[in-house]
Structure formats: structure tokens, C-alpha cells
PDB file of N, CA and C in Angstrom:
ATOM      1  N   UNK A   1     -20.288  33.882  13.857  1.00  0.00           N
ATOM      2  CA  UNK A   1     -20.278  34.654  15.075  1.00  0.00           C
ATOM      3  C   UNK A   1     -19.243  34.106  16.054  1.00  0.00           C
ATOM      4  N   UNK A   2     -19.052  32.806  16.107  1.00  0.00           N
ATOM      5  CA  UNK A   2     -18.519  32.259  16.960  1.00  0.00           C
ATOM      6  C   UNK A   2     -16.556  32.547  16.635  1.00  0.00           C
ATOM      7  N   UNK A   3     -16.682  32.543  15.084  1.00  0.00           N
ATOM      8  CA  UNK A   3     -15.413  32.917  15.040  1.00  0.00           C
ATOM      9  C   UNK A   3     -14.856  34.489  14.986  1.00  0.00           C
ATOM     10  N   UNK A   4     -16.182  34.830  14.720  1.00  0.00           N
ATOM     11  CA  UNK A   4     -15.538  36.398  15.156  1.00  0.00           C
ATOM     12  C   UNK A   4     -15.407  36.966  16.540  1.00  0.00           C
ATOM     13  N   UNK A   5     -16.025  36.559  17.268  1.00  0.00           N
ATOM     14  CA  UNK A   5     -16.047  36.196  19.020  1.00  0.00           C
ATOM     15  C   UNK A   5     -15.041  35.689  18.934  1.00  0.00           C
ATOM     16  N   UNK A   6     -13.984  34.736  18.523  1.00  0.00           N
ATOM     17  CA  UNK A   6     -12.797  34.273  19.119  1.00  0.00           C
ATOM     18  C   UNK A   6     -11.772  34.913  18.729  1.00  0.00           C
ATOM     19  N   UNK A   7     -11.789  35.202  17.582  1.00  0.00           N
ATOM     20  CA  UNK A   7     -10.940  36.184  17.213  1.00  0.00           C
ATOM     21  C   UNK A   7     -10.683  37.627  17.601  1.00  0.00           C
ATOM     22  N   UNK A   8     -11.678  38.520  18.220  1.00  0.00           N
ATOM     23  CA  UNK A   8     -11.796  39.502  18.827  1.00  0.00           C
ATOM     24  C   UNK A   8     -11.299  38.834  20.084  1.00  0.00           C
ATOM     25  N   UNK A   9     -11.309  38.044  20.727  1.00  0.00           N
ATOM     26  CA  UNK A   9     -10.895  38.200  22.023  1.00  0.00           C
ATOM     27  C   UNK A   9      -9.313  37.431  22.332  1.00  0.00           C
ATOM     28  N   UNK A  10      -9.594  37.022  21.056  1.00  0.00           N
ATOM     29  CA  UNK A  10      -7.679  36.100  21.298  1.00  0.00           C
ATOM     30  C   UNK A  10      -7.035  37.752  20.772  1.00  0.00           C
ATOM     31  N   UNK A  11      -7.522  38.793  19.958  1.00  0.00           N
ATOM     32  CA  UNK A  11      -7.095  40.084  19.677  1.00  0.00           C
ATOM     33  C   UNK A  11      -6.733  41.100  21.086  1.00  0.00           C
ATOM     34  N   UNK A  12      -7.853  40.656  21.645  1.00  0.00           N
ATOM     35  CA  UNK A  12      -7.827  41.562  23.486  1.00  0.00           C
ATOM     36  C   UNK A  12      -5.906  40.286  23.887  1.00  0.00           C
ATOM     37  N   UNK A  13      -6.850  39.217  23.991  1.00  0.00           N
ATOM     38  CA  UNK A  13      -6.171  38.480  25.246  1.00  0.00           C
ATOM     39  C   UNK A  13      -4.447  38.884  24.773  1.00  0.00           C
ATOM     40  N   UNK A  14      -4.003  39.080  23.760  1.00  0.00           N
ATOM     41  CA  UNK A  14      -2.617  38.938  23.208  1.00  0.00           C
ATOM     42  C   UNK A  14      -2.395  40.152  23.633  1.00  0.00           C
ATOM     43  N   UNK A  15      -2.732  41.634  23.707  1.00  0.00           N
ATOM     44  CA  UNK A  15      -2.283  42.978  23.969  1.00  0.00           C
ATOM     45  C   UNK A  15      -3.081  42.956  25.513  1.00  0.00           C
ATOM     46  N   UNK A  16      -2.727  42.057  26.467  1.00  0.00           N
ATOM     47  CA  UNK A  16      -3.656  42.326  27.699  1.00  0.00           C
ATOM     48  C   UNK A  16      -2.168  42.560  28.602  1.00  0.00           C
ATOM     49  N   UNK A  17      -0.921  42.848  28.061  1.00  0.00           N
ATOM     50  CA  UNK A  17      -0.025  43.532  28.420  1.00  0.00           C
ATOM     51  C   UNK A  17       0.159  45.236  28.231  1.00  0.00           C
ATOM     52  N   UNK A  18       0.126  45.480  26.749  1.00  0.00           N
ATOM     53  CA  UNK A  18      -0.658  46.671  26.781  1.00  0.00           C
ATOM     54  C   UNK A  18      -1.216  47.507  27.460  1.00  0.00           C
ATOM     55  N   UNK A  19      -2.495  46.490  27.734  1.00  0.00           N
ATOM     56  CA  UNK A  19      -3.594  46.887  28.625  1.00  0.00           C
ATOM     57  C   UNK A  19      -3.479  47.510  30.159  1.00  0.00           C
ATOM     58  N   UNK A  20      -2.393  46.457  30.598  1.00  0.00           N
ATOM     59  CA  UNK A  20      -1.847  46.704  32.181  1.00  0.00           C
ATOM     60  C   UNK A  20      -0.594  48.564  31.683  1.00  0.00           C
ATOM     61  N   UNK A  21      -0.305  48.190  30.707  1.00  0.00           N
ATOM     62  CA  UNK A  21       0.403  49.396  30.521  1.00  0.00           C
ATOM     63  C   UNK A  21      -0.304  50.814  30.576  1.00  0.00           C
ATOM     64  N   UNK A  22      -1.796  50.322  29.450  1.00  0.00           N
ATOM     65  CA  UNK A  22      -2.462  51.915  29.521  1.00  0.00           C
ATOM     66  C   UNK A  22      -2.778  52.194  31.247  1.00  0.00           C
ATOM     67  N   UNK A  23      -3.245  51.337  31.469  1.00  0.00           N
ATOM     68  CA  UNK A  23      -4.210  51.371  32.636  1.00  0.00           C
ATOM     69  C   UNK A  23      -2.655  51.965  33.890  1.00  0.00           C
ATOM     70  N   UNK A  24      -1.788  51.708  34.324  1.00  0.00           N
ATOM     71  CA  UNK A  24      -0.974  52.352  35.032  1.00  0.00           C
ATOM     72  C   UNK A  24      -0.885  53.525  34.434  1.00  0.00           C
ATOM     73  N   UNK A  25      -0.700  53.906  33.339  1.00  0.00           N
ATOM     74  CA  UNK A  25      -0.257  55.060  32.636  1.00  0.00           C
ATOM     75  C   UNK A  25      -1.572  56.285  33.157  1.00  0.00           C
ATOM     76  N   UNK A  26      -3.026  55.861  33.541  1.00  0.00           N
ATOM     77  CA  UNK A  26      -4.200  56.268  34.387  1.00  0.00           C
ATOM     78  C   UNK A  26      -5.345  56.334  32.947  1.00  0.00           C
ATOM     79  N   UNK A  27      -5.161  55.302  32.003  1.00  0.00           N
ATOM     80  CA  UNK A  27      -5.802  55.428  31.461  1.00  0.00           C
ATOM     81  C   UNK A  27      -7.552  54.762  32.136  1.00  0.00           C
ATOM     82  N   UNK A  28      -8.565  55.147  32.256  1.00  0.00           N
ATOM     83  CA  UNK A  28      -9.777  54.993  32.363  1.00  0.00           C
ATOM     84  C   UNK A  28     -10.398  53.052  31.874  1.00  0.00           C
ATOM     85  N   UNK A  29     -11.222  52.696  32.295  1.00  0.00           N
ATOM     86  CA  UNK A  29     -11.500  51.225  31.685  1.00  0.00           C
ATOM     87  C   UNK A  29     -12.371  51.761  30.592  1.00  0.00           C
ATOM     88  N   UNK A  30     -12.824  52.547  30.362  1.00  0.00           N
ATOM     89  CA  UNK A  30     -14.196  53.094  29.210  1.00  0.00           C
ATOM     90  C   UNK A  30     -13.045  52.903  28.271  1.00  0.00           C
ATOM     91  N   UNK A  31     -11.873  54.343  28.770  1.00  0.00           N
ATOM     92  CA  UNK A  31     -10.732  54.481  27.393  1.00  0.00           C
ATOM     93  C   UNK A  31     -10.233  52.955  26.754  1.00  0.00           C
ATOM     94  N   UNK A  32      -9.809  52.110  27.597  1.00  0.00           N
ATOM     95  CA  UNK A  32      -9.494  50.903  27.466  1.00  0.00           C
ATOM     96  C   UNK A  32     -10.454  50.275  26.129  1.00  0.00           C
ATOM     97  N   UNK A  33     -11.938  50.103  26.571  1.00  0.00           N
ATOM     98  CA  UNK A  33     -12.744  50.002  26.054  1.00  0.00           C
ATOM     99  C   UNK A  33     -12.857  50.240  24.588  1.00  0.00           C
ATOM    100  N   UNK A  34     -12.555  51.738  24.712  1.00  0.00           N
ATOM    101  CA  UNK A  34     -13.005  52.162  23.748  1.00  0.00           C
ATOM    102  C   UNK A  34     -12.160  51.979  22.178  1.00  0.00           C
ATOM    103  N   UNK A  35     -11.173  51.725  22.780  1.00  0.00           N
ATOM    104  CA  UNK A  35     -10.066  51.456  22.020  1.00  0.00           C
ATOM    105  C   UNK A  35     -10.314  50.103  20.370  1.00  0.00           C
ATOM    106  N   UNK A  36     -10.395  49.238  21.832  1.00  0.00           N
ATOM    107  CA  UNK A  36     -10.930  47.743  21.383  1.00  0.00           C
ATOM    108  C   UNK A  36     -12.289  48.092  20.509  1.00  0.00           C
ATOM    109  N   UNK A  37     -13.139  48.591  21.060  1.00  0.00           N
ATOM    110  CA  UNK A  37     -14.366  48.145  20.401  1.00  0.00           C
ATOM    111  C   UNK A  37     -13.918  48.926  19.006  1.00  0.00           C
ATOM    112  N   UNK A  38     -13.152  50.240  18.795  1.00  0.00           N
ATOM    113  CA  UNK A  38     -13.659  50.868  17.364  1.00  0.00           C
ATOM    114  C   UNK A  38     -12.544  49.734  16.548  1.00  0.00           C
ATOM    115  N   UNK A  39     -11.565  49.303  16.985  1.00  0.00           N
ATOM    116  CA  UNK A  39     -10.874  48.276  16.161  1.00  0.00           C
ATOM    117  C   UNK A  39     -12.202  46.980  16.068  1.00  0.00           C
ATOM    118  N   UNK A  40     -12.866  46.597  16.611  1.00  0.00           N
ATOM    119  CA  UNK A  40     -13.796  45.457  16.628  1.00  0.00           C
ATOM    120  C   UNK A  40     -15.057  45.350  15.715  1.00  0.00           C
ATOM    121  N   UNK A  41     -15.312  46.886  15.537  1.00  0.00           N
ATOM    122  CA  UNK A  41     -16.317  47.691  15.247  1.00  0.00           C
ATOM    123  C   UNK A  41     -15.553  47.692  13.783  1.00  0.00           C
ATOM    124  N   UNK A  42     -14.853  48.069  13.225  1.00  0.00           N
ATOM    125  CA  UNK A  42     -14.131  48.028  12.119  1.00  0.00           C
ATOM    126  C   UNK A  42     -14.467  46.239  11.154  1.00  0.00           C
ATOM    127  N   UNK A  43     -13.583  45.392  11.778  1.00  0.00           N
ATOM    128  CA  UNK A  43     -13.744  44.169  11.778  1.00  0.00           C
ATOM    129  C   UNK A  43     -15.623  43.519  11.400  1.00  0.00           C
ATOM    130  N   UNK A  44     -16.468  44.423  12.445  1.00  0.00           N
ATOM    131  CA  UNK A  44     -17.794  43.903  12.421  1.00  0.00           C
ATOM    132  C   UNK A  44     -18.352  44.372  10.719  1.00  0.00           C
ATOM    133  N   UNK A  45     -17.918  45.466  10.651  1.00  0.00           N
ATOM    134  CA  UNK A  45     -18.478  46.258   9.563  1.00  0.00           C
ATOM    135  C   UNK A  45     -17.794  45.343   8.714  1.00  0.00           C
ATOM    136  N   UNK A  46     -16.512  45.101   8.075  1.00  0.00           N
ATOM    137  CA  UNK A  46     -16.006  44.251   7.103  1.00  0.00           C
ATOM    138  C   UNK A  46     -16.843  43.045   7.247  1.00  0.00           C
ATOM    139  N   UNK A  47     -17.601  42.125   8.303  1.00  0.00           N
ATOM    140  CA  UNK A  47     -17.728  41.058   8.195  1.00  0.00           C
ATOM    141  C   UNK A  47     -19.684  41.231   8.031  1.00  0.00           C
ATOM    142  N   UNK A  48     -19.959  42.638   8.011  1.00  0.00           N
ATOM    143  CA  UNK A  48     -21.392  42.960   7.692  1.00  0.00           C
ATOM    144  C   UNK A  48     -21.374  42.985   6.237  1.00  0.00           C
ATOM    145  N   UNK A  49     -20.522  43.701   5.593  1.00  0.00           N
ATOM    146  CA  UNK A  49     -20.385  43.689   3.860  1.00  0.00           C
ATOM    147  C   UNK A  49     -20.548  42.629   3.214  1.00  0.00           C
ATOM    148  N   UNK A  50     -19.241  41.333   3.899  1.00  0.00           N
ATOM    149  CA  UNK A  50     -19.704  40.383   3.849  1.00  0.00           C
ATOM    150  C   UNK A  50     -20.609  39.371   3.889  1.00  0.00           C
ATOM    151  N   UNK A  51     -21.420  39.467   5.017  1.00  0.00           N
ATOM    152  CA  UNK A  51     -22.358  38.440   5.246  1.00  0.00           C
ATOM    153  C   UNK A  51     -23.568  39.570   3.980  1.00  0.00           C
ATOM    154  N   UNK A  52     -23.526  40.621   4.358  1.00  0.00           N
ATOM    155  CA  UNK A  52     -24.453  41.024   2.928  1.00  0.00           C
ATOM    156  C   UNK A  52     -24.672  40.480   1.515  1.00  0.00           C
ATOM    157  N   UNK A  53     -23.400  40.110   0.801  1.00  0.00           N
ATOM    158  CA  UNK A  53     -22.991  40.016   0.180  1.00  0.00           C
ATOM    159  C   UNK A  53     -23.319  38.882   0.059  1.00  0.00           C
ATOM    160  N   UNK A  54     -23.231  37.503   0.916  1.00  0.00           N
ATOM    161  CA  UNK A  54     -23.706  36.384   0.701  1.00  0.00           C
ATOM    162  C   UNK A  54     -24.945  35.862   1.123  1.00  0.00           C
ATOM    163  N   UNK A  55     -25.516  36.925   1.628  1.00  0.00           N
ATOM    164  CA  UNK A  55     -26.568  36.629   1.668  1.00  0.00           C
ATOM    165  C   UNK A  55     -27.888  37.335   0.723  1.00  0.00           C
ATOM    166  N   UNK A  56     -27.440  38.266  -0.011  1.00  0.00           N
ATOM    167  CA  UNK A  56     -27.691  38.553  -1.533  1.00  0.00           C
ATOM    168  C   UNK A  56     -27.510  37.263  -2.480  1.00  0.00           C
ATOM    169  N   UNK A  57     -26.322  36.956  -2.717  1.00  0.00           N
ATOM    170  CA  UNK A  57     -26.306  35.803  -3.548  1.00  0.00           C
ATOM    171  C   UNK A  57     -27.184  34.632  -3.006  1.00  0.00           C
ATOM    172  N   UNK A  58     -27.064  34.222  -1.961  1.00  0.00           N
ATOM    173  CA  UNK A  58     -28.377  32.925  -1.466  1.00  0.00           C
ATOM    174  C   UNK A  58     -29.607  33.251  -1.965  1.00  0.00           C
ATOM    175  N   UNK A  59     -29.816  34.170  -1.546  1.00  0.00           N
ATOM    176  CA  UNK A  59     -31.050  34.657  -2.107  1.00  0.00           C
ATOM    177  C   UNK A  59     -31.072  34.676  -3.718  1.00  0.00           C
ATOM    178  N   UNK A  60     -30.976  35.255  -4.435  1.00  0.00           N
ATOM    179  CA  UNK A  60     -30.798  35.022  -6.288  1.00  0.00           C
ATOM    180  C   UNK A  60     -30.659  33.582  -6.288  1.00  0.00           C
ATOM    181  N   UNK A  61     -29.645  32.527  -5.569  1.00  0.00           N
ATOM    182  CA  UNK A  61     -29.710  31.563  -6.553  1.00  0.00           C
ATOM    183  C   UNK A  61     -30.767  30.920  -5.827  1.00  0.00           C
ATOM    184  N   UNK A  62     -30.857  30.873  -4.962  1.00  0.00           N
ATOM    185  CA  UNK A  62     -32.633  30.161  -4.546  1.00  0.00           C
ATOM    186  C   UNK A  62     -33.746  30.642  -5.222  1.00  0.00           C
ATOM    187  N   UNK A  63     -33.840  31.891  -5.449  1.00  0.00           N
ATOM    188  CA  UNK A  63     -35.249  32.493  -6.035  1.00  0.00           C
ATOM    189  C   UNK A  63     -35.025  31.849  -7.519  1.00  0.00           C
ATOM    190  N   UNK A  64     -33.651  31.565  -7.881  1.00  0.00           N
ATOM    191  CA  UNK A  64     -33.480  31.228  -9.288  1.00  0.00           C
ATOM    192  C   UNK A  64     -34.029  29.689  -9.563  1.00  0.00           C
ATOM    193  N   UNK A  65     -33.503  29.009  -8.286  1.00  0.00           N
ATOM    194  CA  UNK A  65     -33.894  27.419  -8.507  1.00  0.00           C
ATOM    195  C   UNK A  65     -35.291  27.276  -8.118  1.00  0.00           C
ATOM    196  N   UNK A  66     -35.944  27.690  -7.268  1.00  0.00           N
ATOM    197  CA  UNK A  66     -36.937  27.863  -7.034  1.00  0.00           C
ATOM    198  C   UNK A  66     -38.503  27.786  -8.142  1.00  0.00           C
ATOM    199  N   UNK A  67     -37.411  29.418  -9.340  1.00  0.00           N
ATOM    200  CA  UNK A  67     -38.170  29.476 -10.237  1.00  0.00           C
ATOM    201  C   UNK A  67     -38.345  28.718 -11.268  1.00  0.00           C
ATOM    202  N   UNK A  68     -37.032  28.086 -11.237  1.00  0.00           N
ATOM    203  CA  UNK A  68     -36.838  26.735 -12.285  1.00  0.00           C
ATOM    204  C   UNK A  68     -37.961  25.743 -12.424  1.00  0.00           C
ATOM    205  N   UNK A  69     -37.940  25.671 -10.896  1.00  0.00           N
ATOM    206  CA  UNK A  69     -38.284  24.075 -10.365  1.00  0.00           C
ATOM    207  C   UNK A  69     -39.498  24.109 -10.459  1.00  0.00           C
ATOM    208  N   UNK A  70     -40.237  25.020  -9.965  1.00  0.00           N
ATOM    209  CA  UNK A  70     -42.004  25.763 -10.288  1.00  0.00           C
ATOM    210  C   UNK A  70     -42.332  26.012 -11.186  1.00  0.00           C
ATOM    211  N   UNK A  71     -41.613  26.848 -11.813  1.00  0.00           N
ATOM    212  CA  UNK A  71     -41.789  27.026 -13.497  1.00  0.00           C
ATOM    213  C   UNK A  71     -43.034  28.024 -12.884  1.00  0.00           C
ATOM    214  N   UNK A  72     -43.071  28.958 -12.125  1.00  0.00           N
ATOM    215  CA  UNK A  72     -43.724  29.991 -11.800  1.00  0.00           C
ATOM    216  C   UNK A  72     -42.732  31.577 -11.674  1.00  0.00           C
ATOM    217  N   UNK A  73     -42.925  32.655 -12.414  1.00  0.00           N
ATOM    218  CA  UNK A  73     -42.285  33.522 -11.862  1.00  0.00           C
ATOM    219  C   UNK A  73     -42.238  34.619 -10.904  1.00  0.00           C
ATOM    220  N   UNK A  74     -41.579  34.072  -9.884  1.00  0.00           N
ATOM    221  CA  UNK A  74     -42.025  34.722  -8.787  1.00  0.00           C
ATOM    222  C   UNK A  74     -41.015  34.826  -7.772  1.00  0.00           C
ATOM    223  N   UNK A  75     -40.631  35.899  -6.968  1.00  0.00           N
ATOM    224  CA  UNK A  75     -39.682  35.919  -6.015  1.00  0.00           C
ATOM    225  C   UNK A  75     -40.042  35.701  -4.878  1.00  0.00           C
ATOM    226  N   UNK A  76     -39.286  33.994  -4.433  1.00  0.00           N
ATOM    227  CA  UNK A  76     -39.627  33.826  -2.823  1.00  0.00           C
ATOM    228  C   UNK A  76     -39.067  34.014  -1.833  1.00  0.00           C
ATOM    229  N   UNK A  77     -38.155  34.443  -1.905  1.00  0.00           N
ATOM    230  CA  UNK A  77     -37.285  35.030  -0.755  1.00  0.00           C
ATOM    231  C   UNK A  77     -36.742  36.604  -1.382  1.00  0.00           C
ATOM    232  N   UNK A  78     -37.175  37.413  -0.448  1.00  0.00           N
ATOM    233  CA  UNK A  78     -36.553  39.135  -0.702  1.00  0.00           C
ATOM    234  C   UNK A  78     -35.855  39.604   0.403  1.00  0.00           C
ATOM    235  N   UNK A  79     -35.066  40.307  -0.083  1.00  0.00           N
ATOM    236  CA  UNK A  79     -33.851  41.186   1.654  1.00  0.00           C
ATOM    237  C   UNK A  79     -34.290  42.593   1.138  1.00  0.00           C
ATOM    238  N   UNK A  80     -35.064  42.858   2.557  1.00  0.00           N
ATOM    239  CA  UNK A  80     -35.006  44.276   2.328  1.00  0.00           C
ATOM    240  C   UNK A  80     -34.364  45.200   3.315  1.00  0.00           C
ATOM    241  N   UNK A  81     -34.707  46.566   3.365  1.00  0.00           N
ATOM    242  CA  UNK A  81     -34.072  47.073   4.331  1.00  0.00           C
ATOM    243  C   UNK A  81     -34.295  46.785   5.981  1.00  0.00           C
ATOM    244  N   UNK A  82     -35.452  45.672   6.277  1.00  0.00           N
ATOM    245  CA  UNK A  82     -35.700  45.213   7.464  1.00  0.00           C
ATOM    246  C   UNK A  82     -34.376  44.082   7.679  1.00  0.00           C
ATOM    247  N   UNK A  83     -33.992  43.364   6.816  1.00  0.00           N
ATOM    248  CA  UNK A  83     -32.873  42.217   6.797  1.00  0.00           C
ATOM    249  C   UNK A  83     -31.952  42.893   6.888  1.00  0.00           C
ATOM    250  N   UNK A  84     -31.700  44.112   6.109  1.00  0.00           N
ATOM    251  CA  UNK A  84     -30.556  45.136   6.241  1.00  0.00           C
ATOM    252  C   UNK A  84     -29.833  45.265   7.423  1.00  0.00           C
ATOM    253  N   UNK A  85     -30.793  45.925   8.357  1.00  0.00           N
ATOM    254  CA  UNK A  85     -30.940  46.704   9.142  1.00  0.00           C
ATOM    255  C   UNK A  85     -30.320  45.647  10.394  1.00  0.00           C
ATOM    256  N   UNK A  86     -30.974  44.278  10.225  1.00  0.00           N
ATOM    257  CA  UNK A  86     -31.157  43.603  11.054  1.00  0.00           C
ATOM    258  C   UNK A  86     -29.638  42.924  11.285  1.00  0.00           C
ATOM    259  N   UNK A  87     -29.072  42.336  10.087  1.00  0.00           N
ATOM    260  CA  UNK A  87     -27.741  42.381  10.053  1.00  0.00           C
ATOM    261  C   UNK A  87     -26.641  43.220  10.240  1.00  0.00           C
ATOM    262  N   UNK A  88     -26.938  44.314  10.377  1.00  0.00           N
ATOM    263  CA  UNK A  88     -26.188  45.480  11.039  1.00  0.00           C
ATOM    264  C   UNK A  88     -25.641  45.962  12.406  1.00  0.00           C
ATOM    265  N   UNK A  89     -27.640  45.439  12.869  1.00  0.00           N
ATOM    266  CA  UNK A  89     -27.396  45.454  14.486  1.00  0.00           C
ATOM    267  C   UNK A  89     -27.257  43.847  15.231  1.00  0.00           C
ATOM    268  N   UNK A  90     -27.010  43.160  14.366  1.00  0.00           N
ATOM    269  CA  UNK A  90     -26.398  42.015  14.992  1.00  0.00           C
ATOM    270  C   UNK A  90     -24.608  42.081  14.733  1.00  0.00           C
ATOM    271  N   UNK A  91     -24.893  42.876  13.835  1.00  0.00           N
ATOM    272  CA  UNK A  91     -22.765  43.129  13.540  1.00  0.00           C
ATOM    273  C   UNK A  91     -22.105  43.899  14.645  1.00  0.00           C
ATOM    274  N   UNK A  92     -23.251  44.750  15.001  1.00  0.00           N
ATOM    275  CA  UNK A  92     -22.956  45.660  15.974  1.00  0.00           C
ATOM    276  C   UNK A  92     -22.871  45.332  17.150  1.00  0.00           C
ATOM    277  N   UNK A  93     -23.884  44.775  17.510  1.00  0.00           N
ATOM    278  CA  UNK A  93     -24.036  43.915  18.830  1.00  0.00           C
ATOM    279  C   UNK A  93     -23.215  42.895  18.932  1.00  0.00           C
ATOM    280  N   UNK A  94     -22.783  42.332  18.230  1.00  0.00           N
ATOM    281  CA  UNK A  94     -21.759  40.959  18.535  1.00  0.00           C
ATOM    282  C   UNK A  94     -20.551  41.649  18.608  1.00  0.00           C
ATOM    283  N   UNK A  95     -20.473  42.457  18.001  1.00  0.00           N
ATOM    284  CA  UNK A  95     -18.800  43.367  18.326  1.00  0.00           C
ATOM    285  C   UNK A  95     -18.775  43.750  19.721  1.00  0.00           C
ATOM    286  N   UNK A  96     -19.671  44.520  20.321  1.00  0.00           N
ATOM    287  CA  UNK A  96     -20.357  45.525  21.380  1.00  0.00           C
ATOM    288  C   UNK A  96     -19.744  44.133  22.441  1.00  0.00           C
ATOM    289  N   UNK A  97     -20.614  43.049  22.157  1.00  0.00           N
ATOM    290  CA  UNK A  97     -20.270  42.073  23.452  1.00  0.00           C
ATOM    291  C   UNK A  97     -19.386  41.185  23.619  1.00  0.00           C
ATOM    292  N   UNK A  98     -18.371  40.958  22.083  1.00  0.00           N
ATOM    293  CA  UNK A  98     -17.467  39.945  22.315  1.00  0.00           C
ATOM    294  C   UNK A  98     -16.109  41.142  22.331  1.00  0.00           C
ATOM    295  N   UNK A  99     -16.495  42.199  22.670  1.00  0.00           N
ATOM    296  CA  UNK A  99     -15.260  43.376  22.935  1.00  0.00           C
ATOM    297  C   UNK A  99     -15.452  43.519  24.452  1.00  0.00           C
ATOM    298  N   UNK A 100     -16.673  43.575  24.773  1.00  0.00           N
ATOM    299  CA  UNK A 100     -17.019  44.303  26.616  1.00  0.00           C
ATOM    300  C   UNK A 100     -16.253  42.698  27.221  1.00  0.00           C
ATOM    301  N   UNK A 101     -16.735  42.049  27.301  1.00  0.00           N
ATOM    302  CA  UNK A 101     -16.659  40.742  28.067  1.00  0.00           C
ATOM    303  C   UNK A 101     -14.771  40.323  28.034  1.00  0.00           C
ATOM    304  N   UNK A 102     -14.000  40.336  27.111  1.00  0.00           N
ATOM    305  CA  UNK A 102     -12.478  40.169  27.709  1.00  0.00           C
ATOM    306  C   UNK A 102     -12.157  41.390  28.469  1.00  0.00           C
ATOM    307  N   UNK A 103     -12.630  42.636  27.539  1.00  0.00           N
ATOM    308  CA  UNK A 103     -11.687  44.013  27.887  1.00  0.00           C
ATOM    309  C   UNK A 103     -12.287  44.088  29.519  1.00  0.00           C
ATOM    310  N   UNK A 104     -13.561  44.109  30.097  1.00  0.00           N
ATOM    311  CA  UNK A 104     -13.581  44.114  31.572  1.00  0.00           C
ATOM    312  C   UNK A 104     -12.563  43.077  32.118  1.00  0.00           C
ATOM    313  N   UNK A 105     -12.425  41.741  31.678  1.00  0.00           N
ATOM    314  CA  UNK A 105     -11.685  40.697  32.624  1.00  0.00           C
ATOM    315  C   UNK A 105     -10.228  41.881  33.052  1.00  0.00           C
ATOM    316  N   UNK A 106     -10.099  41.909  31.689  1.00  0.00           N
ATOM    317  CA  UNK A 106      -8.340  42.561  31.786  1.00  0.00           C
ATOM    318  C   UNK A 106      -8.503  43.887  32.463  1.00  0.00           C
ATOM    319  N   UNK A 107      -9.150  44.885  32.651  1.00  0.00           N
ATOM    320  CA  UNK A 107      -8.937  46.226  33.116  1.00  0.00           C
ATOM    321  C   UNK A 107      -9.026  45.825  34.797  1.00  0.00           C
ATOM    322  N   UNK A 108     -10.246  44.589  35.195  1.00  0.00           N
ATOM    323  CA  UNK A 108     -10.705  44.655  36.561  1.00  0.00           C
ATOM    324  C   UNK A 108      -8.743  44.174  37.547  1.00  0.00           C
ATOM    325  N   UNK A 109      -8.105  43.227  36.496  1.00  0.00           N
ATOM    326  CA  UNK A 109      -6.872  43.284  36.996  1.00  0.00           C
ATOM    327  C   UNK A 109      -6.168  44.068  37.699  1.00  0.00           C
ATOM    328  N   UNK A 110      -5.006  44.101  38.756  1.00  0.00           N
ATOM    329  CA  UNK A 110      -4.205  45.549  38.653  1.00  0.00           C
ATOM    330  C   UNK A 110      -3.251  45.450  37.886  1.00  0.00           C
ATOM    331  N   UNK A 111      -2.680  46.366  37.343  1.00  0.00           N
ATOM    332  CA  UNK A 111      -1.674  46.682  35.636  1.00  0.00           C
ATOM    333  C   UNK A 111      -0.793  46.510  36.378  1.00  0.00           C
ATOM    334  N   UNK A 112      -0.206  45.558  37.526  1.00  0.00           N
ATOM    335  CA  UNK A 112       1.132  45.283  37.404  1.00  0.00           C
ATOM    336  C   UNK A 112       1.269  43.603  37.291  1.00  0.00           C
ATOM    337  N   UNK A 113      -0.403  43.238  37.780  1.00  0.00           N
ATOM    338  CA  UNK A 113      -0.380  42.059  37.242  1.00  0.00           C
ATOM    339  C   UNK A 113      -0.765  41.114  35.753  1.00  0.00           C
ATOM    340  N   UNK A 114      -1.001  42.556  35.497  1.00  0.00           N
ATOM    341  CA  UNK A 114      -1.801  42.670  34.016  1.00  0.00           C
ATOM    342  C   UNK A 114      -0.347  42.464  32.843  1.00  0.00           C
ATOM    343  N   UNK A 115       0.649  43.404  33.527  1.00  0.00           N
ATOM    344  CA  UNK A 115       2.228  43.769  32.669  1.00  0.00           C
ATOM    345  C   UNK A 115       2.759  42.449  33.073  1.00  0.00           C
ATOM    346  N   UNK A 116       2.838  41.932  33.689  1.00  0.00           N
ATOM    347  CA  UNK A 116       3.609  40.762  34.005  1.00  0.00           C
ATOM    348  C   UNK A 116       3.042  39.368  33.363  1.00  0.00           C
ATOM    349  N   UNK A 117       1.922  39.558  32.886  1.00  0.00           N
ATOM    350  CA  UNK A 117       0.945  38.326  32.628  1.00  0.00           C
ATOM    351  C   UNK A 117       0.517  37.389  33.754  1.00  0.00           C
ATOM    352  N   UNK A 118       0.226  37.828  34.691  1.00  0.00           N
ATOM    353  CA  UNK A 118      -0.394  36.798  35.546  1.00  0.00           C
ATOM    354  C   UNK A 118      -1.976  36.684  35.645  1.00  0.00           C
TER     355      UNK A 118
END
């Protein structure tokens, strides 16, 4: 999380010239917004597949050693669509807030101090 939080916002902070550009041009702070988050939102979803993905495999090889080690057969850890679900709206939500929190710094600017980098 922490690196996708930095990376989304070193993504804002580098086009926060841009930014001063839309924003004179009369673009809206939502539009601003909105911009960022579906690129962020993109990013979240690739890194939801992912964390799916490994967290499928944790699961198998634990239930596997598990079953070894017990010599019982039985599955102790399951992902269902509650874990699903749950990793989704944390993909979502961490996008949602490590997108809102630079893109306000930069819009509350005025875009000529925004274009200039100050």
C-alpha cells in the first residue's frame, strides 16, 4: 500500500505542471480529479489481480503444509468471495485516497503558480 501510495503521488506530483495548465485552461478540480483517479484506478485494479493471485497461492501452499504436517485432510484457510470482495474495496479505496490527497494540494494552488513550479 505504501508503495502504491507513493507511486501514485510522485505520478500527480511530476504532471503538477500540467495540472496548473488544465486548471487555467478552466478546467474544474473534480475534472482534475477525475483524470488521476481513472489512471490510479487502472493501476489499483492491476495491483488487485495481483495481490489475488498471491494470495491464492499463500493460501494452497499453507493448506498444503498444514496438511502435511497434521496428516489430517482438511482446508484451513479458504478465500472466498467475502476476501474477494474485501480486497477490491481496499484496491479501491487506497486508489480513491492516495489520488484525492496530492490532486487537492495541486488544484487548491493558482495555475500560474502551479505552471511555474512553485
Amino acid at each position: 500500500m505504501i508503495l502504491f501510495g507513493n507511486f501514485i503521488s510522485n505520478s500527480i506530483s511530476y504532471r503538477k505542471k500540467g495540472i496548473g495548465i488544465l486548471r487555467a485552461l478552466g478546467c474544474r478540480k473534480i475534472d482534475v480529479f477525475s483524470i488521476f483517479f481513472f489512471e490510479g484506478l487502472g493501476i489499483a485494479l492491476i495491483n488487485f489481480v495481483l495481490s489475488l493471485i498471491g494470495t491464492i497461492v499463500c493460501v494452497v501452499v499453507i493448506n498444503n503444509y498444514l496438511t502435511s504436517f497434521i496428516l489430517v485432510k482438511a482446508s484451513y484457510l479458504n478465500i472466498g468471495i467475502i476476501e474477494f470482495l474485501l480486497l477490491l474495496l481496499i484496491s479501491i479505496l487506497a486508489s480513491t485516497i492516495f489520488t484525492y490527497i496530492p490532486t487537492t494540494h495541486y488544484t487548491k494552488k493558482n495555475p500560474f503558480d502551479a505552471i511555474n513550479g512553485k
